[in-house]
Protein backbone atom coordinates (compact mmCIF):
# COMPACT_ATOMS: atom_id res chain seq x y z
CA UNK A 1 88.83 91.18 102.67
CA UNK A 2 92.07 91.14 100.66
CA UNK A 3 91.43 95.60 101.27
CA UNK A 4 91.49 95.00 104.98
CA UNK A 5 94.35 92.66 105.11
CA UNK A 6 96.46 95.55 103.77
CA UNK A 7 95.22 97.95 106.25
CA UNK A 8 96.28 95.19 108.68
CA UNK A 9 99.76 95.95 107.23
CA UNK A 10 100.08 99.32 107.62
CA UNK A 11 100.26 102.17 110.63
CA UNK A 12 98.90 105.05 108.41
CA UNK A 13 96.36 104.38 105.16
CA UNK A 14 96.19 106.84 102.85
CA UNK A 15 92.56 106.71 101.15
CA UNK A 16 93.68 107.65 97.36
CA UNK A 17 90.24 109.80 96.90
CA UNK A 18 91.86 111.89 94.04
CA UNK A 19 93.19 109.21 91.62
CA UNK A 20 91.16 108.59 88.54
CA UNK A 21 88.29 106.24 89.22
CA UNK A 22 88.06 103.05 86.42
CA UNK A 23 84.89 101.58 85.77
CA UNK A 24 86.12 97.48 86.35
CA UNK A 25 87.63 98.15 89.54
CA UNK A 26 86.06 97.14 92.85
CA UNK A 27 85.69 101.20 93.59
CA UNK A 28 82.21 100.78 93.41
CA UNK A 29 81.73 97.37 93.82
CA UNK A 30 81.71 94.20 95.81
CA UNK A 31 81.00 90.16 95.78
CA UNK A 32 78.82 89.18 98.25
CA UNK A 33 77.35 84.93 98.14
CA UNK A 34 73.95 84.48 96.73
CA UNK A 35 71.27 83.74 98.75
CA UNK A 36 71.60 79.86 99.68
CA UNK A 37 73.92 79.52 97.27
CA UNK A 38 77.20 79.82 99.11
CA UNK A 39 79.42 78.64 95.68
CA UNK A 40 77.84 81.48 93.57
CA UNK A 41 78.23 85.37 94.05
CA UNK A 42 76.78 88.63 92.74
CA UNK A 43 77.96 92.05 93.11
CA UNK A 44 76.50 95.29 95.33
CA UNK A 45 76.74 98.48 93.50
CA UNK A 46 76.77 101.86 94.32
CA UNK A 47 75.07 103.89 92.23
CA UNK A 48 76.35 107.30 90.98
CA UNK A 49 75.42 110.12 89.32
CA UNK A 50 76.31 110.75 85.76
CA UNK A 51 80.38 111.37 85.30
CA UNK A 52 83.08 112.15 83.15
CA UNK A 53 84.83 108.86 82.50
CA UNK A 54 88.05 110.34 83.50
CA UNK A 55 86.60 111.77 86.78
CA UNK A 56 88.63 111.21 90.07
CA UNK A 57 87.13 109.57 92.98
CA UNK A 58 86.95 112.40 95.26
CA UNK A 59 84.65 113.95 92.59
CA UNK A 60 82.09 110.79 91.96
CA UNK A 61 78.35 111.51 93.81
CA UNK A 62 76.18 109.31 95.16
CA UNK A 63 72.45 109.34 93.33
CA UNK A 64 70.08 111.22 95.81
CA UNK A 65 67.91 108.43 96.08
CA UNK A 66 67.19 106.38 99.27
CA UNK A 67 66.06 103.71 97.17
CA UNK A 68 69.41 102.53 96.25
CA UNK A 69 70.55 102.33 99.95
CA UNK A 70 67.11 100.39 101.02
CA UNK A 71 68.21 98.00 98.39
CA UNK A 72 71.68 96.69 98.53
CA UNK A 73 70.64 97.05 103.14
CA UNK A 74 67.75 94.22 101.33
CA UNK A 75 70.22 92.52 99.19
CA UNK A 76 72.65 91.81 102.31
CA UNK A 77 69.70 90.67 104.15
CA UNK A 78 68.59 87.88 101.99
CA UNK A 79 72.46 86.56 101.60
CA UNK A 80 73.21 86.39 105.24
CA UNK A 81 69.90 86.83 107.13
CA UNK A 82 70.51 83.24 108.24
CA UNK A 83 73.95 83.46 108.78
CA UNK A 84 75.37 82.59 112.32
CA UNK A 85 76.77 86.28 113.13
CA UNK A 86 74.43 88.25 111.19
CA UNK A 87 73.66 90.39 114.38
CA UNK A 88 77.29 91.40 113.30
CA UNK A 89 76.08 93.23 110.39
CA UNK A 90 73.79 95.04 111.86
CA UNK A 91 75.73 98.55 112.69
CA UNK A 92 76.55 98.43 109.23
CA UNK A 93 73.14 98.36 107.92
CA UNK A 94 71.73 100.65 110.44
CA UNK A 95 74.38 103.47 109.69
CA UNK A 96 74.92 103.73 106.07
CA UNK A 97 71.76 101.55 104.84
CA UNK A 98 68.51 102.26 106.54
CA UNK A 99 68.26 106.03 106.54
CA UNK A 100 69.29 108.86 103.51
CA UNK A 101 73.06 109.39 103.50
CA UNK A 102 73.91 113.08 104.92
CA UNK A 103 76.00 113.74 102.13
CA UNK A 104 76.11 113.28 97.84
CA UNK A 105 80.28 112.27 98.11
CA UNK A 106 80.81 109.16 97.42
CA UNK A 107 84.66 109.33 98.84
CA UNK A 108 83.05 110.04 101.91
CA UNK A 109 80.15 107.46 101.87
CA UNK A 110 82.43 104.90 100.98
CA UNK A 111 86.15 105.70 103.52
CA UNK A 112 83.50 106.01 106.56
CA UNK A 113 81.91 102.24 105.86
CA UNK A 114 85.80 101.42 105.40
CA UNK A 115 86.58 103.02 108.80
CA UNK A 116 83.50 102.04 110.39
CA UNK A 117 84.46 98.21 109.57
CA UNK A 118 88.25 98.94 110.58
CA UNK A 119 87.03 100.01 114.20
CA UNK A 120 84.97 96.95 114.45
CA UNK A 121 87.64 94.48 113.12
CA UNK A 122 90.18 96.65 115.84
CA UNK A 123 92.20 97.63 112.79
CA UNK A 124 92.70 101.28 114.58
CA UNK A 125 95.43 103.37 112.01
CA UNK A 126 95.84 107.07 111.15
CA UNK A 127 93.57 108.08 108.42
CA UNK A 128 94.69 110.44 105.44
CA UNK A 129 92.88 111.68 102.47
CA UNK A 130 95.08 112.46 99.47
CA UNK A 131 92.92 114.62 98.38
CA UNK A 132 94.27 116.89 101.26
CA UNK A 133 98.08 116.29 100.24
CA UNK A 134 98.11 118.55 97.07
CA UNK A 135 99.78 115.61 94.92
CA UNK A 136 101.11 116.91 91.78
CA UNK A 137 102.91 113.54 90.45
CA UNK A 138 100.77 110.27 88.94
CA UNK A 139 101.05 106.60 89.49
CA UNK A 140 103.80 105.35 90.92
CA UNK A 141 105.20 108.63 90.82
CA UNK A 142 102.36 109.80 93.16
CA UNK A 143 102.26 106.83 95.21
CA UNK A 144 105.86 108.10 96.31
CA UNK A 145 104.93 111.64 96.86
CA UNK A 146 102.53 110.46 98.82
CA UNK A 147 104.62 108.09 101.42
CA UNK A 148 107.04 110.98 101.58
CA UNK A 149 104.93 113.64 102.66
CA UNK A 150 103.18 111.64 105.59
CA UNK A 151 106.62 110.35 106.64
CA UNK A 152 106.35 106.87 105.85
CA UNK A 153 109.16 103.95 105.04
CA UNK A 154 107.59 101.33 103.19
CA UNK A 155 104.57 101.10 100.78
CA UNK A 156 102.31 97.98 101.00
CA UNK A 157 100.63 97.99 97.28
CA UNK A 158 98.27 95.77 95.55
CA UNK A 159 99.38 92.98 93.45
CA UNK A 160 97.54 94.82 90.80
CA UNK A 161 99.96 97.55 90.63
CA UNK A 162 103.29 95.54 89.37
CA UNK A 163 102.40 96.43 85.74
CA UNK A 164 103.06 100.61 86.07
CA UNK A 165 105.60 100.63 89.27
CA UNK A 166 109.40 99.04 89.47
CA UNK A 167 110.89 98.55 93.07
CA UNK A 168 113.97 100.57 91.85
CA UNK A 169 111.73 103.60 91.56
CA UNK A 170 111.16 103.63 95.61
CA UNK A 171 114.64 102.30 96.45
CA UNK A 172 115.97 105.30 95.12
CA UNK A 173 113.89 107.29 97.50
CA UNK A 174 114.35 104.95 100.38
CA UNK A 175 111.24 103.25 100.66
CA UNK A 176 110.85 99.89 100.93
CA UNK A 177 107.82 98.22 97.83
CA UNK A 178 106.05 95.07 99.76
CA UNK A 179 103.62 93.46 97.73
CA UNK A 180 100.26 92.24 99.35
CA UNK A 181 100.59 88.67 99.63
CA UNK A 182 96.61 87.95 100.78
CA UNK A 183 95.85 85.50 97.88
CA UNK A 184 98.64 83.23 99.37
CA UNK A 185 98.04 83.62 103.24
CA UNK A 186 94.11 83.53 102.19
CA UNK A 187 95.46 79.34 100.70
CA UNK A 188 97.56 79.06 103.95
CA UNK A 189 94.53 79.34 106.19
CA UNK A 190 92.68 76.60 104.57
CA UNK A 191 89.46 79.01 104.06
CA UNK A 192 86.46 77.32 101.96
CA UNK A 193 87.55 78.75 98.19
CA UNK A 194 83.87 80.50 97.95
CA UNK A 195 85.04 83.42 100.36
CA UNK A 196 87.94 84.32 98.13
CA UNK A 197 87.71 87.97 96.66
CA UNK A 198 84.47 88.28 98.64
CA UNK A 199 83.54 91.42 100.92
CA UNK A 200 84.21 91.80 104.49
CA UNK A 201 80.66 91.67 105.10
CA UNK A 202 80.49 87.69 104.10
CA UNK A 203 83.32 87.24 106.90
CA UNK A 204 81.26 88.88 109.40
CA UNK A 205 77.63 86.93 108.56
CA UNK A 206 79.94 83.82 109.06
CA UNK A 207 82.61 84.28 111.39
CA UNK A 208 82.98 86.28 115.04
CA UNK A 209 85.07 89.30 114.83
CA UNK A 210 87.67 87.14 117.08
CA UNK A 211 87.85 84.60 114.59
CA UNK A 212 88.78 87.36 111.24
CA UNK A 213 91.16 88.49 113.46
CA UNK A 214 92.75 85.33 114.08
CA UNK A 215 91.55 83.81 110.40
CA UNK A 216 92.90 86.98 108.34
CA UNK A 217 95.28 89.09 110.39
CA UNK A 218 96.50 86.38 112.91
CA UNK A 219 100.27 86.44 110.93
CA UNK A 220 100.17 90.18 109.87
């Protein structure tokens, strides 16, 4: 959720689909609650095909397997199947789960769930694609090559990112370095501690879209 709150943020997200993808990030990966067991969660993975570990995103592929889909669409079902707002999931599941994806990209697979959630949570931005930037510069470096060429004024990064980027480094280009402050507004709204760090999908099994809007983004 902590991924859509800084979409909430922003008036143009730029997927970063050609930076290097690391294995212990949450590229690949979310937590989702164990069946009945709302204090405990497990991971959904998507499944790739074998990669140079210094491969960028944009060139990761999806297995061509329907198998893997069937099973994560299964694993969703037995978390939240008797969720209140399951029926909630269900576009989800029927679009990117049920039937073989119509394309081996996992940058694509993965930005059209993101955008496909976005529209349902009413987060409507303007999409862009690094990948179709020609970025020549790395971290930081890139970040503000990036914010340049699509015009923007301000960068909203992950907390993640304070240990390779300095504020002075955009102030000298005249943008403006916000860090995402979700872990604290997450505290303010008095949310039960088990749906912290877990995927927008939990939110939706569990609360209407009205109330993520008003739970997540009401102060954004």
């Amino acid at each position: 959720m902590g991924y859509f709150y800084k979409i909430a943020q922003c008036d143009t997200f730029v997927f970063f689909d050609d930076a290097e993808y690391t294995k212990r990030s949450f590229i690949r990966r979310v937590k989702i609650h164990k069946p009945n067991r709302v204090n405990e969660d497990k991971y959904l993975i998507v499944p790739l095909q074998k990669h140079s570990d210094f491969a960028n995103i944009s060139e990761l592929r999806l297995l061509n397997d329907i198998n893997w889909q069937r099973r994560i669409k299964a694993q969703i079902h037995q978390s939240y199947s008797k969720s209140p707002f399951y029926y909630q999931l269900e576009s989800i599941l029927d679009t990117f789960f049920t039937n073989e994806w119509h394309s081996d990209s996992f940058s694509n697979f993965g930005t059209e769930i993101i955008v496909h959630i976005s529209n349902m949570l009413e987060l409507k931005r303007e999409w862009i694609y690094s990948n179709n930037l020609a970025i020549t510069k790395h971290k930081a470096e890139a970040n503000i090559e990036i914010i340049k060429k699509v015009g923007g004024t301000e960068y909203v990064s992950g907390i993640g990112a304070k240990k390779y980027q300095t504020e002075d480094q955009y102030l000298e280009q005249g943008i403006e370095l916000t860090y995402s402050d979700y872990p604290v507004y997450f505290k303010k709204k008095d949310l039960p501690m088990h749906f912290m760090n877990k995927s927008v999908l939990s939110y939706l099994a569990w609360f209407q879209v009205e109330e993520i809007q008003e739970l997540c983004f009401g102060s954004v």
